[in-house]
C-alpha atoms as a PDB file:
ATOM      1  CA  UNK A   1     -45.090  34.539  56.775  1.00  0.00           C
ATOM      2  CA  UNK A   2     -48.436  34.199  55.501  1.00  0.00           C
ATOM      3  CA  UNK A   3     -49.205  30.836  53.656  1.00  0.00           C
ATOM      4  CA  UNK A   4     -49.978  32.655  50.305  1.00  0.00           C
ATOM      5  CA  UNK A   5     -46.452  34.143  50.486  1.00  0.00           C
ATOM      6  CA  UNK A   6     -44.900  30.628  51.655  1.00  0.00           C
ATOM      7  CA  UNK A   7     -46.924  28.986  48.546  1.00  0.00           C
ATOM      8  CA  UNK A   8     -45.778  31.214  46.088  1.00  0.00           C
ATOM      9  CA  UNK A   9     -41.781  31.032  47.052  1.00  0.00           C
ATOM     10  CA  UNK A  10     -42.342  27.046  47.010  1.00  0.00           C
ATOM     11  CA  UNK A  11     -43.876  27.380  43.506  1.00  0.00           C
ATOM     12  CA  UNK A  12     -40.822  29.763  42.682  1.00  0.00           C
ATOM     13  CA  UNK A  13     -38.243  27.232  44.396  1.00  0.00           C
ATOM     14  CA  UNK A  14     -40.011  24.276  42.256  1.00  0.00           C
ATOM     15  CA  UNK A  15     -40.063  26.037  39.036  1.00  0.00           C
ATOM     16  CA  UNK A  16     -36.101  26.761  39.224  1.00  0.00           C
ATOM     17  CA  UNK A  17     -35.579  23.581  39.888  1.00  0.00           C
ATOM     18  CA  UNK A  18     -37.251  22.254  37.080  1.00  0.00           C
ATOM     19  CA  UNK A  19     -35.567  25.256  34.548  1.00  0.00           C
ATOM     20  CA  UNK A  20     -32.489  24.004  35.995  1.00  0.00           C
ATOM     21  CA  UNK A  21     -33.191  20.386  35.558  1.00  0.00           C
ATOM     22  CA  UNK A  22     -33.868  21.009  32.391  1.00  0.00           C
ATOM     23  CA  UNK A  23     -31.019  22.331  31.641  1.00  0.00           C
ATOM     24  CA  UNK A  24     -29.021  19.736  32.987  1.00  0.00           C
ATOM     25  CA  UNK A  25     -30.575  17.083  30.752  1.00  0.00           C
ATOM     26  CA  UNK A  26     -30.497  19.349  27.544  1.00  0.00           C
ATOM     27  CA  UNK A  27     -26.482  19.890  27.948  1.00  0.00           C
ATOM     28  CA  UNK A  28     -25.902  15.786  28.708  1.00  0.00           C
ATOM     29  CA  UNK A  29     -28.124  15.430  25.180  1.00  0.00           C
ATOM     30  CA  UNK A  30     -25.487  18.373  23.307  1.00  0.00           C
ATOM     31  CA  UNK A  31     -22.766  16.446  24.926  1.00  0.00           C
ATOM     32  CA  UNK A  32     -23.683  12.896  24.006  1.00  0.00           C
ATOM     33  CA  UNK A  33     -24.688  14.020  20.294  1.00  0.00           C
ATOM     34  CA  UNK A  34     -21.032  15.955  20.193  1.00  0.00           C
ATOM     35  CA  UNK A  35     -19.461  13.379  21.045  1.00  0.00           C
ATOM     36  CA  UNK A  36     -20.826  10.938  18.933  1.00  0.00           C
ATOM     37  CA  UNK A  37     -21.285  13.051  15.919  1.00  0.00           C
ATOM     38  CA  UNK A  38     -21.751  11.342  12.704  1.00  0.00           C
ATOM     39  CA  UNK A  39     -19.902   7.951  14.215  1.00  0.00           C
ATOM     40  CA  UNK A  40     -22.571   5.115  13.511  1.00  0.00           C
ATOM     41  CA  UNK A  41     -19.883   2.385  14.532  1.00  0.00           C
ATOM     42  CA  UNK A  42     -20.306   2.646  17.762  1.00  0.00           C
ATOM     43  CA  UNK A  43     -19.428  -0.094  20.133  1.00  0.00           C
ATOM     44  CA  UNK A  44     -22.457  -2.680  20.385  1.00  0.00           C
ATOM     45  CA  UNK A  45     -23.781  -6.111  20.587  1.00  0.00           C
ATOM     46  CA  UNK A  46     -25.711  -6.105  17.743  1.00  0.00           C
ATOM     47  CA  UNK A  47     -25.206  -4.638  14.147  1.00  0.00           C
ATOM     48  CA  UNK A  48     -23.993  -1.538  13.394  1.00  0.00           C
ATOM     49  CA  UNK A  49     -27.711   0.421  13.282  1.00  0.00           C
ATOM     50  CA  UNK A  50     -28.494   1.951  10.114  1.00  0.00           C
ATOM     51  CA  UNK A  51     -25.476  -0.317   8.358  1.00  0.00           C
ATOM     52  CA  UNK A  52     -27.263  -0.405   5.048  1.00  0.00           C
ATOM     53  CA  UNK A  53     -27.496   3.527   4.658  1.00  0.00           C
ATOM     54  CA  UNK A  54     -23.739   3.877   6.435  1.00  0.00           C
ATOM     55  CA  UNK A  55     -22.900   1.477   3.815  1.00  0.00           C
ATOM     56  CA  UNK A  56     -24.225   2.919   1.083  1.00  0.00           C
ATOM     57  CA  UNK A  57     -23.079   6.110   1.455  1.00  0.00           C
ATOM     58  CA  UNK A  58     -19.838   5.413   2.423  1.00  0.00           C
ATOM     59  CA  UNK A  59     -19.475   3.761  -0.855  1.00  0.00           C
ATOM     60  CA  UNK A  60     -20.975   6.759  -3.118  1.00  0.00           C
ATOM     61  CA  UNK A  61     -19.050   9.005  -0.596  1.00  0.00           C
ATOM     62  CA  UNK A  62     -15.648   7.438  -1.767  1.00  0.00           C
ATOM     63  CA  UNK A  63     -16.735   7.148  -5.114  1.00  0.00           C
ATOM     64  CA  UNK A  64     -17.594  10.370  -5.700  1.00  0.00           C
ATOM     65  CA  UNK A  65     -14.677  11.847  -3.879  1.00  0.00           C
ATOM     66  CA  UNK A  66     -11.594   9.030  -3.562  1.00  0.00           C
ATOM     67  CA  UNK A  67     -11.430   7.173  -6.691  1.00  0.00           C
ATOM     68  CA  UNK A  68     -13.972   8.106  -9.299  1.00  0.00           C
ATOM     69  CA  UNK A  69     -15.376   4.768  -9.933  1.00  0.00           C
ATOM     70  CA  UNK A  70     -18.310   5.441 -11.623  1.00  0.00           C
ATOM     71  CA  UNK A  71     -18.629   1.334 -12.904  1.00  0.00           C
ATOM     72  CA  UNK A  72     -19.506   0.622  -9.307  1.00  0.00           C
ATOM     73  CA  UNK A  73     -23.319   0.525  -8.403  1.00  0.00           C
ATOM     74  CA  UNK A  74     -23.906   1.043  -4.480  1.00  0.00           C
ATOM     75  CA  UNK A  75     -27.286  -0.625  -4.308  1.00  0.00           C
ATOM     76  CA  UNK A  76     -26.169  -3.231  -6.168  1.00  0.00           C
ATOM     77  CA  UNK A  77     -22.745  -3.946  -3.625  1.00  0.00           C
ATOM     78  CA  UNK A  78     -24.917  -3.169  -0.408  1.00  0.00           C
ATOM     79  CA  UNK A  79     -27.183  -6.537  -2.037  1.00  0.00           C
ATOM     80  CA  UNK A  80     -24.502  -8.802  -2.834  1.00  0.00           C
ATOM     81  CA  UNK A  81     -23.091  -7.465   0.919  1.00  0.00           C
ATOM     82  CA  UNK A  82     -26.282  -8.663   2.638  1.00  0.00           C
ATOM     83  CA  UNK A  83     -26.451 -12.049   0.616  1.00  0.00           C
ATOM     84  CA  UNK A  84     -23.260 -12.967   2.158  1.00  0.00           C
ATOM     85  CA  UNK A  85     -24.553 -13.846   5.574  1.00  0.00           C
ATOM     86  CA  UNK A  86     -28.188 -12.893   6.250  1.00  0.00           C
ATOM     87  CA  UNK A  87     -30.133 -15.843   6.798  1.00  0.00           C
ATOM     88  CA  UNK A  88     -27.144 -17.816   8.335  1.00  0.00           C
ATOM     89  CA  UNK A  89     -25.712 -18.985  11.610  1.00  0.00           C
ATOM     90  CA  UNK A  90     -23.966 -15.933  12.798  1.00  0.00           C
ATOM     91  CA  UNK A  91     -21.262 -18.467  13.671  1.00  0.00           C
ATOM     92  CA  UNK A  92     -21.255 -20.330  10.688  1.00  0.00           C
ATOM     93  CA  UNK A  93     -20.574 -17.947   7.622  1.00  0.00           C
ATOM     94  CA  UNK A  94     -17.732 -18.655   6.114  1.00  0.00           C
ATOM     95  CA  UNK A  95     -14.524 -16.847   4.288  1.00  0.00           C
ATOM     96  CA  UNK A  96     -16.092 -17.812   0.692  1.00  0.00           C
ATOM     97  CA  UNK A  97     -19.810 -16.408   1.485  1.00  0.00           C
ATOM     98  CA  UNK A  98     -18.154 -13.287   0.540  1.00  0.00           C
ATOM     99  CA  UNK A  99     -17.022 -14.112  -2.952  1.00  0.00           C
ATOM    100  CA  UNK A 100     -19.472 -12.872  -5.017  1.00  0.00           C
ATOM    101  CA  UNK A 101     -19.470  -9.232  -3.043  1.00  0.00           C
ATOM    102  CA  UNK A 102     -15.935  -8.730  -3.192  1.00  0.00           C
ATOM    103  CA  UNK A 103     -16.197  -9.501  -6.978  1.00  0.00           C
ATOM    104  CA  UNK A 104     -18.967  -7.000  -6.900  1.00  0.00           C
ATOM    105  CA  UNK A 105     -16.479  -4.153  -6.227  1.00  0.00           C
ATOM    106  CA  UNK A 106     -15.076  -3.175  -9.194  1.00  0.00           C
ATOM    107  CA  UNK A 107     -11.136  -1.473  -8.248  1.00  0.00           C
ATOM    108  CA  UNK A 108      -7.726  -1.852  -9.410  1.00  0.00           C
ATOM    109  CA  UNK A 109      -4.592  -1.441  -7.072  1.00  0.00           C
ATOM    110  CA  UNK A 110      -1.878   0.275  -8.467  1.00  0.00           C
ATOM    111  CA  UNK A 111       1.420  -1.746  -8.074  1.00  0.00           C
ATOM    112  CA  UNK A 112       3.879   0.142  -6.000  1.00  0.00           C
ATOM    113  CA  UNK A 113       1.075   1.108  -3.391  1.00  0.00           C
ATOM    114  CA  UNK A 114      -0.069  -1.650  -1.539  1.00  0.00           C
ATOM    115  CA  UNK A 115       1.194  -1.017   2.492  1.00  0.00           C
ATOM    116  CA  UNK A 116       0.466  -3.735   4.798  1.00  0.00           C
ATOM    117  CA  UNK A 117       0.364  -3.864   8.564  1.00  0.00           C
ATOM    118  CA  UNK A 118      -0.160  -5.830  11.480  1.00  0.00           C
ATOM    119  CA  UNK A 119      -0.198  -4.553  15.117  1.00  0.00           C
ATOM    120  CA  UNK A 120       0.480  -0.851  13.622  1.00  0.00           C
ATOM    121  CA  UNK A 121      -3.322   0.141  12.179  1.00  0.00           C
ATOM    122  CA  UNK A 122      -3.095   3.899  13.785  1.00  0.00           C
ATOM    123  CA  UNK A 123       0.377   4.701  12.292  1.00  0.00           C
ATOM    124  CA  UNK A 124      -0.290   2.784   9.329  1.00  0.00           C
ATOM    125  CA  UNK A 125      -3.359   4.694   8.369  1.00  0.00           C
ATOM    126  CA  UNK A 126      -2.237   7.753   9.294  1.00  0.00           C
ATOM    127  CA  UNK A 127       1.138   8.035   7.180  1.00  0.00           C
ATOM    128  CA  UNK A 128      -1.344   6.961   3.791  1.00  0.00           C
ATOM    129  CA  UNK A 129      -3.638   9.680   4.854  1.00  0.00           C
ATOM    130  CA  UNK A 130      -0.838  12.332   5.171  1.00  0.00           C
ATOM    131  CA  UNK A 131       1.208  11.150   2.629  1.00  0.00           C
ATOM    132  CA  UNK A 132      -0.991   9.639  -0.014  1.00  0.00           C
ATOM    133  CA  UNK A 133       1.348   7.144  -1.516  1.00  0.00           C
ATOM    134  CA  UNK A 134       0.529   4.280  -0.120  1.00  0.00           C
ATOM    135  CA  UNK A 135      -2.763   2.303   0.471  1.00  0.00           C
ATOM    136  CA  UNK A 136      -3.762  -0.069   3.499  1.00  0.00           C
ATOM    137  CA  UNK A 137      -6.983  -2.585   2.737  1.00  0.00           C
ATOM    138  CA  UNK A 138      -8.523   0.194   4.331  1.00  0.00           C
ATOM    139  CA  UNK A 139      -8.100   2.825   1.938  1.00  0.00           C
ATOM    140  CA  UNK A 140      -9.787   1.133  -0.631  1.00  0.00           C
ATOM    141  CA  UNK A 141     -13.329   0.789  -1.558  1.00  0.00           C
ATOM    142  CA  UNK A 142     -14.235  -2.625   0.321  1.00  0.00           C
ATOM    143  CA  UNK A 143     -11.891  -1.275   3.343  1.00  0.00           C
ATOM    144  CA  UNK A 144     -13.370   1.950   3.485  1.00  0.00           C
ATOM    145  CA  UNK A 145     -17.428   1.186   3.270  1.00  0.00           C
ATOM    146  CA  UNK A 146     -16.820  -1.559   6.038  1.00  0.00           C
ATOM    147  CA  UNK A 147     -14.273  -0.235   8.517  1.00  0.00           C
ATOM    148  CA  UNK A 148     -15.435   0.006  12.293  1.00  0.00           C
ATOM    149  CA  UNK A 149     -18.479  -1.774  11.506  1.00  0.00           C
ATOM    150  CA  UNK A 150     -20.284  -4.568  13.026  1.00  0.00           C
ATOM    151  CA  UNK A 151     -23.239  -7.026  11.420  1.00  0.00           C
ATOM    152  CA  UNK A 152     -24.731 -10.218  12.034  1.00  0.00           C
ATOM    153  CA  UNK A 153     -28.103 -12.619  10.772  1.00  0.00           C
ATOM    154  CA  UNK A 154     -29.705 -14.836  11.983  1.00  0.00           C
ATOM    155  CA  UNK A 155     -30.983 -18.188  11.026  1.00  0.00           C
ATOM    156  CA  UNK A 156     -33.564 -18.645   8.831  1.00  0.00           C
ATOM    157  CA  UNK A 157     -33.958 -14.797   8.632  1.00  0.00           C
ATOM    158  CA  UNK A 158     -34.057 -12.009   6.399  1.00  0.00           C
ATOM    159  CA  UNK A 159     -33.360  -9.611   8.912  1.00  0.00           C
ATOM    160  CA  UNK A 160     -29.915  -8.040  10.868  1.00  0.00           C
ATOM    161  CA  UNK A 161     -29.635  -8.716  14.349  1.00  0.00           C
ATOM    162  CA  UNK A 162     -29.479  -5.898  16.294  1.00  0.00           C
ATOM    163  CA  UNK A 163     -29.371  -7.550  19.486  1.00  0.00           C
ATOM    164  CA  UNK A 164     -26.704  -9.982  19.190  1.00  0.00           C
ATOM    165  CA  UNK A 165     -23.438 -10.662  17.345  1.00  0.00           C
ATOM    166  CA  UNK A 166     -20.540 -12.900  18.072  1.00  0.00           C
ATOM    167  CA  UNK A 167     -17.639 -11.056  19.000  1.00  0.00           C
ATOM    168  CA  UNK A 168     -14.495 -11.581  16.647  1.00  0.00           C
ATOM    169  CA  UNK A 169     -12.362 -14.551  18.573  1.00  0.00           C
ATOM    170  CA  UNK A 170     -16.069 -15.697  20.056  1.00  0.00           C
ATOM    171  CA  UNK A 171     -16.099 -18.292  17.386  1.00  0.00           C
ATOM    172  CA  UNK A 172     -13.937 -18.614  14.098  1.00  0.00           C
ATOM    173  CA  UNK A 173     -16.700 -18.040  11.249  1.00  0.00           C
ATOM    174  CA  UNK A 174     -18.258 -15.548  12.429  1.00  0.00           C
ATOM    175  CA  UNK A 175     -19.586 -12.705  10.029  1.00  0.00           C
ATOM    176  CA  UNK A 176     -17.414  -9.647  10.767  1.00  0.00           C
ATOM    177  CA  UNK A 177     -14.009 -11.836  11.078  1.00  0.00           C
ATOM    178  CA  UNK A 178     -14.944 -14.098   8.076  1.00  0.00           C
ATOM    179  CA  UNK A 179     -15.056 -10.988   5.863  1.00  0.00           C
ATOM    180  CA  UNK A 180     -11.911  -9.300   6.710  1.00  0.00           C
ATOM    181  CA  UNK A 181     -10.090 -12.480   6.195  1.00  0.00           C
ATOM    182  CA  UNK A 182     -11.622 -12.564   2.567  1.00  0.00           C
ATOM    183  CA  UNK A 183     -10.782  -8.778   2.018  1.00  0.00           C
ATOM    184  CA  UNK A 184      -7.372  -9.080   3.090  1.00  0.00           C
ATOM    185  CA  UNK A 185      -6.612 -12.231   1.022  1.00  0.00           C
ATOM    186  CA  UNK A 186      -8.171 -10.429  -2.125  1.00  0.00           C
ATOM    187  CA  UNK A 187      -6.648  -7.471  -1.469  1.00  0.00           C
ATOM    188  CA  UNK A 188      -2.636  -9.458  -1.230  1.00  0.00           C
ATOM    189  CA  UNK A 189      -3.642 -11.165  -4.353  1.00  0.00           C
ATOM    190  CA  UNK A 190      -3.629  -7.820  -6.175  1.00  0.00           C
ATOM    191  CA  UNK A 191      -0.741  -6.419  -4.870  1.00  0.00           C
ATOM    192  CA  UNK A 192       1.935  -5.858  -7.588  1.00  0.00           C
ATOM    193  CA  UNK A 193       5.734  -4.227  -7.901  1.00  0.00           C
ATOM    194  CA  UNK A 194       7.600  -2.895  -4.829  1.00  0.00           C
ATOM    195  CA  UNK A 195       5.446  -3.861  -1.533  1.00  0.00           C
ATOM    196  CA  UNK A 196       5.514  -2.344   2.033  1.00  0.00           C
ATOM    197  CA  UNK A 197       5.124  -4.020   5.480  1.00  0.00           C
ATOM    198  CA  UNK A 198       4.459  -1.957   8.593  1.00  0.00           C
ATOM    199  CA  UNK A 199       4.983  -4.009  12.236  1.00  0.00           C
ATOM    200  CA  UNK A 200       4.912  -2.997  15.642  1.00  0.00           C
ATOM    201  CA  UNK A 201       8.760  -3.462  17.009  1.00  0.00           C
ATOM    202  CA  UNK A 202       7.630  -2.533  20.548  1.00  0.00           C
ATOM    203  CA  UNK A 203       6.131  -5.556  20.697  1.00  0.00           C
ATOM    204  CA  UNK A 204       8.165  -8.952  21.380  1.00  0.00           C
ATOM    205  CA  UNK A 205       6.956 -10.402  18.073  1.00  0.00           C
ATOM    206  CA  UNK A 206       6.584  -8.047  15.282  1.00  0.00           C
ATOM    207  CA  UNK A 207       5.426 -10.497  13.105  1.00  0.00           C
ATOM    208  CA  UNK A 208       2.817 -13.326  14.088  1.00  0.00           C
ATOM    209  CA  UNK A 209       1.305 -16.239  12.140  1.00  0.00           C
ATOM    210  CA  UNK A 210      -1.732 -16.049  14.118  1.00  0.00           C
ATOM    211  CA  UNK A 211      -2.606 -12.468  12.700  1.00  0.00           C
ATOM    212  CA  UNK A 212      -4.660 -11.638   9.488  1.00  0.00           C
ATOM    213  CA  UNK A 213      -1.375 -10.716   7.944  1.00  0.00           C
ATOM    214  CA  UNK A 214       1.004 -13.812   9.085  1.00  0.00           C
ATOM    215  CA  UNK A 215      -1.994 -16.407   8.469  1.00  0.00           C
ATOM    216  CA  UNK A 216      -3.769 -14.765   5.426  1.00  0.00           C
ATOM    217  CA  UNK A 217      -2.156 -12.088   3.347  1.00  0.00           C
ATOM    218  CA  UNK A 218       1.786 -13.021   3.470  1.00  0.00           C
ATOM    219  CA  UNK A 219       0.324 -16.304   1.955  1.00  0.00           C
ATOM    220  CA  UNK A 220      -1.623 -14.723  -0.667  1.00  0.00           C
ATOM    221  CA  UNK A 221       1.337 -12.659  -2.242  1.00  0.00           C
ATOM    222  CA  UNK A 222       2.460 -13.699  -5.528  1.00  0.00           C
ATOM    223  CA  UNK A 223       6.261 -13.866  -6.707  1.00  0.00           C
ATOM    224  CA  UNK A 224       5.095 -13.238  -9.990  1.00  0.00           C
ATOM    225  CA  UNK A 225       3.766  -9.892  -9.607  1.00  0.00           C
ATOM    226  CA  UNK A 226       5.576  -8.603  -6.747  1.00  0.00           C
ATOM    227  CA  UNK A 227       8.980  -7.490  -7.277  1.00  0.00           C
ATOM    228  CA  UNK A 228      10.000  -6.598  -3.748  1.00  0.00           C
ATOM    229  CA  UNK A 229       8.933  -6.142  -0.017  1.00  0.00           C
ATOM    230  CA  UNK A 230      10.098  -3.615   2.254  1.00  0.00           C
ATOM    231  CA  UNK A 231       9.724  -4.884   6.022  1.00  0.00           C
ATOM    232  CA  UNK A 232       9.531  -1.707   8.223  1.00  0.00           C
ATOM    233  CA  UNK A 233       9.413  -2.276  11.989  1.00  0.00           C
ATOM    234  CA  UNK A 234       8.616   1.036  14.085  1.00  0.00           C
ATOM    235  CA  UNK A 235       9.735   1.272  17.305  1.00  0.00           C
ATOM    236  CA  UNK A 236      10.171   3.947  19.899  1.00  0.00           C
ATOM    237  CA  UNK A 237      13.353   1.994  21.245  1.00  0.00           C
ATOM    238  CA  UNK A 238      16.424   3.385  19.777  1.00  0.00           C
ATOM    239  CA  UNK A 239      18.741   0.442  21.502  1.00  0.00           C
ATOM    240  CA  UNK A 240      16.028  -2.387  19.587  1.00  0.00           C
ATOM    241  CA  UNK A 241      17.186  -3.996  16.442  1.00  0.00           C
ATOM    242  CA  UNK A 242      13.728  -6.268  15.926  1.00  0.00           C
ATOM    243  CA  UNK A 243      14.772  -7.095  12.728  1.00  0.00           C
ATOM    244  CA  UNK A 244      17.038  -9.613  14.187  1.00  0.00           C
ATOM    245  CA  UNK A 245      14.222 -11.188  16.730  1.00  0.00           C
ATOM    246  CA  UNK A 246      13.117 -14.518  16.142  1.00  0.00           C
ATOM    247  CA  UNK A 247       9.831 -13.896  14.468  1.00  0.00           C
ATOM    248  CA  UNK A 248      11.150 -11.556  11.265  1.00  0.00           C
ATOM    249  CA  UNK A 249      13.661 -14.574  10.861  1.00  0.00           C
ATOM    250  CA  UNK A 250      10.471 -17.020  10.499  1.00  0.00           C
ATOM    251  CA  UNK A 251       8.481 -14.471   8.497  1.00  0.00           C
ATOM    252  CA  UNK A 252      11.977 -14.094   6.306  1.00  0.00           C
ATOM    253  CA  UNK A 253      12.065 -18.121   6.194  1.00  0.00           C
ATOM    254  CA  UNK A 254       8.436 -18.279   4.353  1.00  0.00           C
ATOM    255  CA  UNK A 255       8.968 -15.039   1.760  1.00  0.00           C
ATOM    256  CA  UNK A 256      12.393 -17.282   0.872  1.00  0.00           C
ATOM    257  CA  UNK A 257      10.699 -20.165   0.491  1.00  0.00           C
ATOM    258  CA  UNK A 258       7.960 -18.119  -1.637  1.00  0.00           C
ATOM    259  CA  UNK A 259      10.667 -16.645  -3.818  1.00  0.00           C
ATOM    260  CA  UNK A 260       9.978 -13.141  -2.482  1.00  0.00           C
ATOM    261  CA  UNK A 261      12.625 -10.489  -2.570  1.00  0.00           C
ATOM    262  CA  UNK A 262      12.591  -8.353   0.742  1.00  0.00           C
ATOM    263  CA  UNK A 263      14.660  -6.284   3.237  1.00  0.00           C
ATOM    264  CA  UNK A 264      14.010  -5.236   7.044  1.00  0.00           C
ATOM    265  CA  UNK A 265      14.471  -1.690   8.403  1.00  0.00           C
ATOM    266  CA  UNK A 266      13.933  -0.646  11.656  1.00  0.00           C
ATOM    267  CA  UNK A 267      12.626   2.730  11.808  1.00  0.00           C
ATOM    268  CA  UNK A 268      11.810   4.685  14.958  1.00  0.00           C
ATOM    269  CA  UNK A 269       8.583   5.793  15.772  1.00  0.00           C
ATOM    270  CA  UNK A 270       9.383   9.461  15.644  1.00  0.00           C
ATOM    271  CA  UNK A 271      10.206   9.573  12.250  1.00  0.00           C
ATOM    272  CA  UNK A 272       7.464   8.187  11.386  1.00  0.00           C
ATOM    273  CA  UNK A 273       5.062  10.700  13.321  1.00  0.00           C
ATOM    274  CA  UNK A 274       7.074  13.780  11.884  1.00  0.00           C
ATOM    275  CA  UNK A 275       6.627  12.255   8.414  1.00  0.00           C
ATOM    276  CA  UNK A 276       2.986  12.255   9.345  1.00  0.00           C
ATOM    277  CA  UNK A 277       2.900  16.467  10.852  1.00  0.00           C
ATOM    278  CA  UNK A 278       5.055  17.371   7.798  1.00  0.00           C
ATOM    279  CA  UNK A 279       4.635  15.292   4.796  1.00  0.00           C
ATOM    280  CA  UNK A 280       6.344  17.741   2.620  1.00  0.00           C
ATOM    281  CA  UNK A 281      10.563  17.121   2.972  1.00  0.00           C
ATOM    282  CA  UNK A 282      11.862  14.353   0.787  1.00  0.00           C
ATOM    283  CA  UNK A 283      12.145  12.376   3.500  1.00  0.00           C
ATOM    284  CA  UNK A 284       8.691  11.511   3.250  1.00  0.00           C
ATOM    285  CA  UNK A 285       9.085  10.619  -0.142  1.00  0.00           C
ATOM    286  CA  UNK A 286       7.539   7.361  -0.638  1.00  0.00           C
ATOM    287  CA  UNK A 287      10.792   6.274  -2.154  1.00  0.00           C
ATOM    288  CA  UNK A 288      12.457   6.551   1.301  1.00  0.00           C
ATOM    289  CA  UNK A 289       9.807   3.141   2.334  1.00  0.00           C
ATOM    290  CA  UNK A 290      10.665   1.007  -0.369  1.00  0.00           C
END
């Protein structure tokens, strides 16, 4: 083989393995972008990146398309949002740093809707998306712009921290955790008429007072505006009766003592996933939770 000939099948060899290469690192890009799509919540250390524009158009997004709210002003929420904890100790913002933005968003809950849950968030959120009855925090406005987000300040600072943010038991005041605790005690406080309560029965306490529901919303409800509270447990267990376990007798003990009206069903999970397929029969009338 003459060394032209041997040059010109190396240049060949090189050049297909740099198409192919190529290829290889186009197709990971496709696949990475696919996969991520238009999901800016991604899991990271640091804020959410581009949370002010995620923000904003999540609220004009539900606006425009969930609720008609037309008194709201975006800009104006995403500011009173930012004012709650940039500038601060990312482990030192408190519940009430958020009063003045959830007084910002401007929405009524109609009584008779309000579904709570604790340990069931998947089922939970997809029965009110099938059915369209009932709404979790996160089917309202606040819920909805801030759901799988993350954000942190710093000290002293104007500016989000990309870098760095305390994860949610890393310390108790810490941005993300401080909000939902003030979001779920605002949105119990509204919650009027017949009530519903989704927990996990697969689980050896359904009900815990260490959870956002047991420690902040079950305190917030009010006997004067709610008439009633439906307790439904799911479980995949047919031979489980969790309404009878320990912890729905303590959770029972402080809606008693609050004067609250309830009952305890335990429903199994199957229903509750064909409810969600086919939405349509009556029993997936939101009568049939209440």
């Amino acid at each position: 083989m003459t060394c032209r000939k041997f040059c010109v099948r190396r240049c060949r060899l090189f050049s297909m393995c740099g198409s192919v290469l190529i290829l290889v690192v186009l197709v990971l890009i496709v696949s990475m972008y696919v996969e991520l799509g238009d999901n800016t919540s991604i899991t990271t250390k640091g804020t959410t990146m581009n949370l002010k524009t995620t923000i904003i158009e999540r609220c004009r997004d539900y606006i425009r398309t969930v609720s008609q709210m037309s008194s709201n002003n975006c800009d104006a929420i995403w500011e009173a949002f930012q004012n709650s904890f940039l500038g601060k100790d990312p482990c030192n913002v408190k519940v009430e740093d958020y009063d003045l933005f959830i007084t910002t968003v401007q929405q009524d809950i109609p009584c008779n809707k309000s579904l709570f849950w604790s340990k069931t968030s998947q089922i939970a959120h997809d029965l009110t998306k099938a059915t369209k009855c009932l709404m979790t925090l996160e089917d309202t406005l606040l819920g909805y712009m801030m759901d799988g987000l993350k954000w942190c300040g710093q000290q002293h600072s104007k500016e989000l921290n990309y870098t760095s943010c305390p994860e949610w038991n890393e310390c108790e005041f810490n941005p993300v955790r401080s909000f939902w605790r003030r979001a779920s005690a605002h949105f119990a406080e509204l919650a009027c008429g017949n009530v519903v309560v989704m927990l996990n029965g697969s689980i050896d306490t359904p009900f815990s007072k260490q959870s956002i529901f047991g420690s902040v919303e079950i305190k917030r409800f009010d006997s004067e505006k709610i008439d009633y509270i439906s307790i439904r447990v799911i479980d995949s267990l047919q031979d489980r009766v969790s309404c009878n376990s320990i912890s729905l007798e303590d959770m029972g003990k402080i809606l008693k003592n609050a004067s609250l009206n309830f009952d305890c069903k335990d429903i199994d999970k199957s229903e509750v996933v064909q409810c969600i397929t086919d939405p349509i029969p009556h029993s997936c009338d939101c009568v049939n939770w209440k």
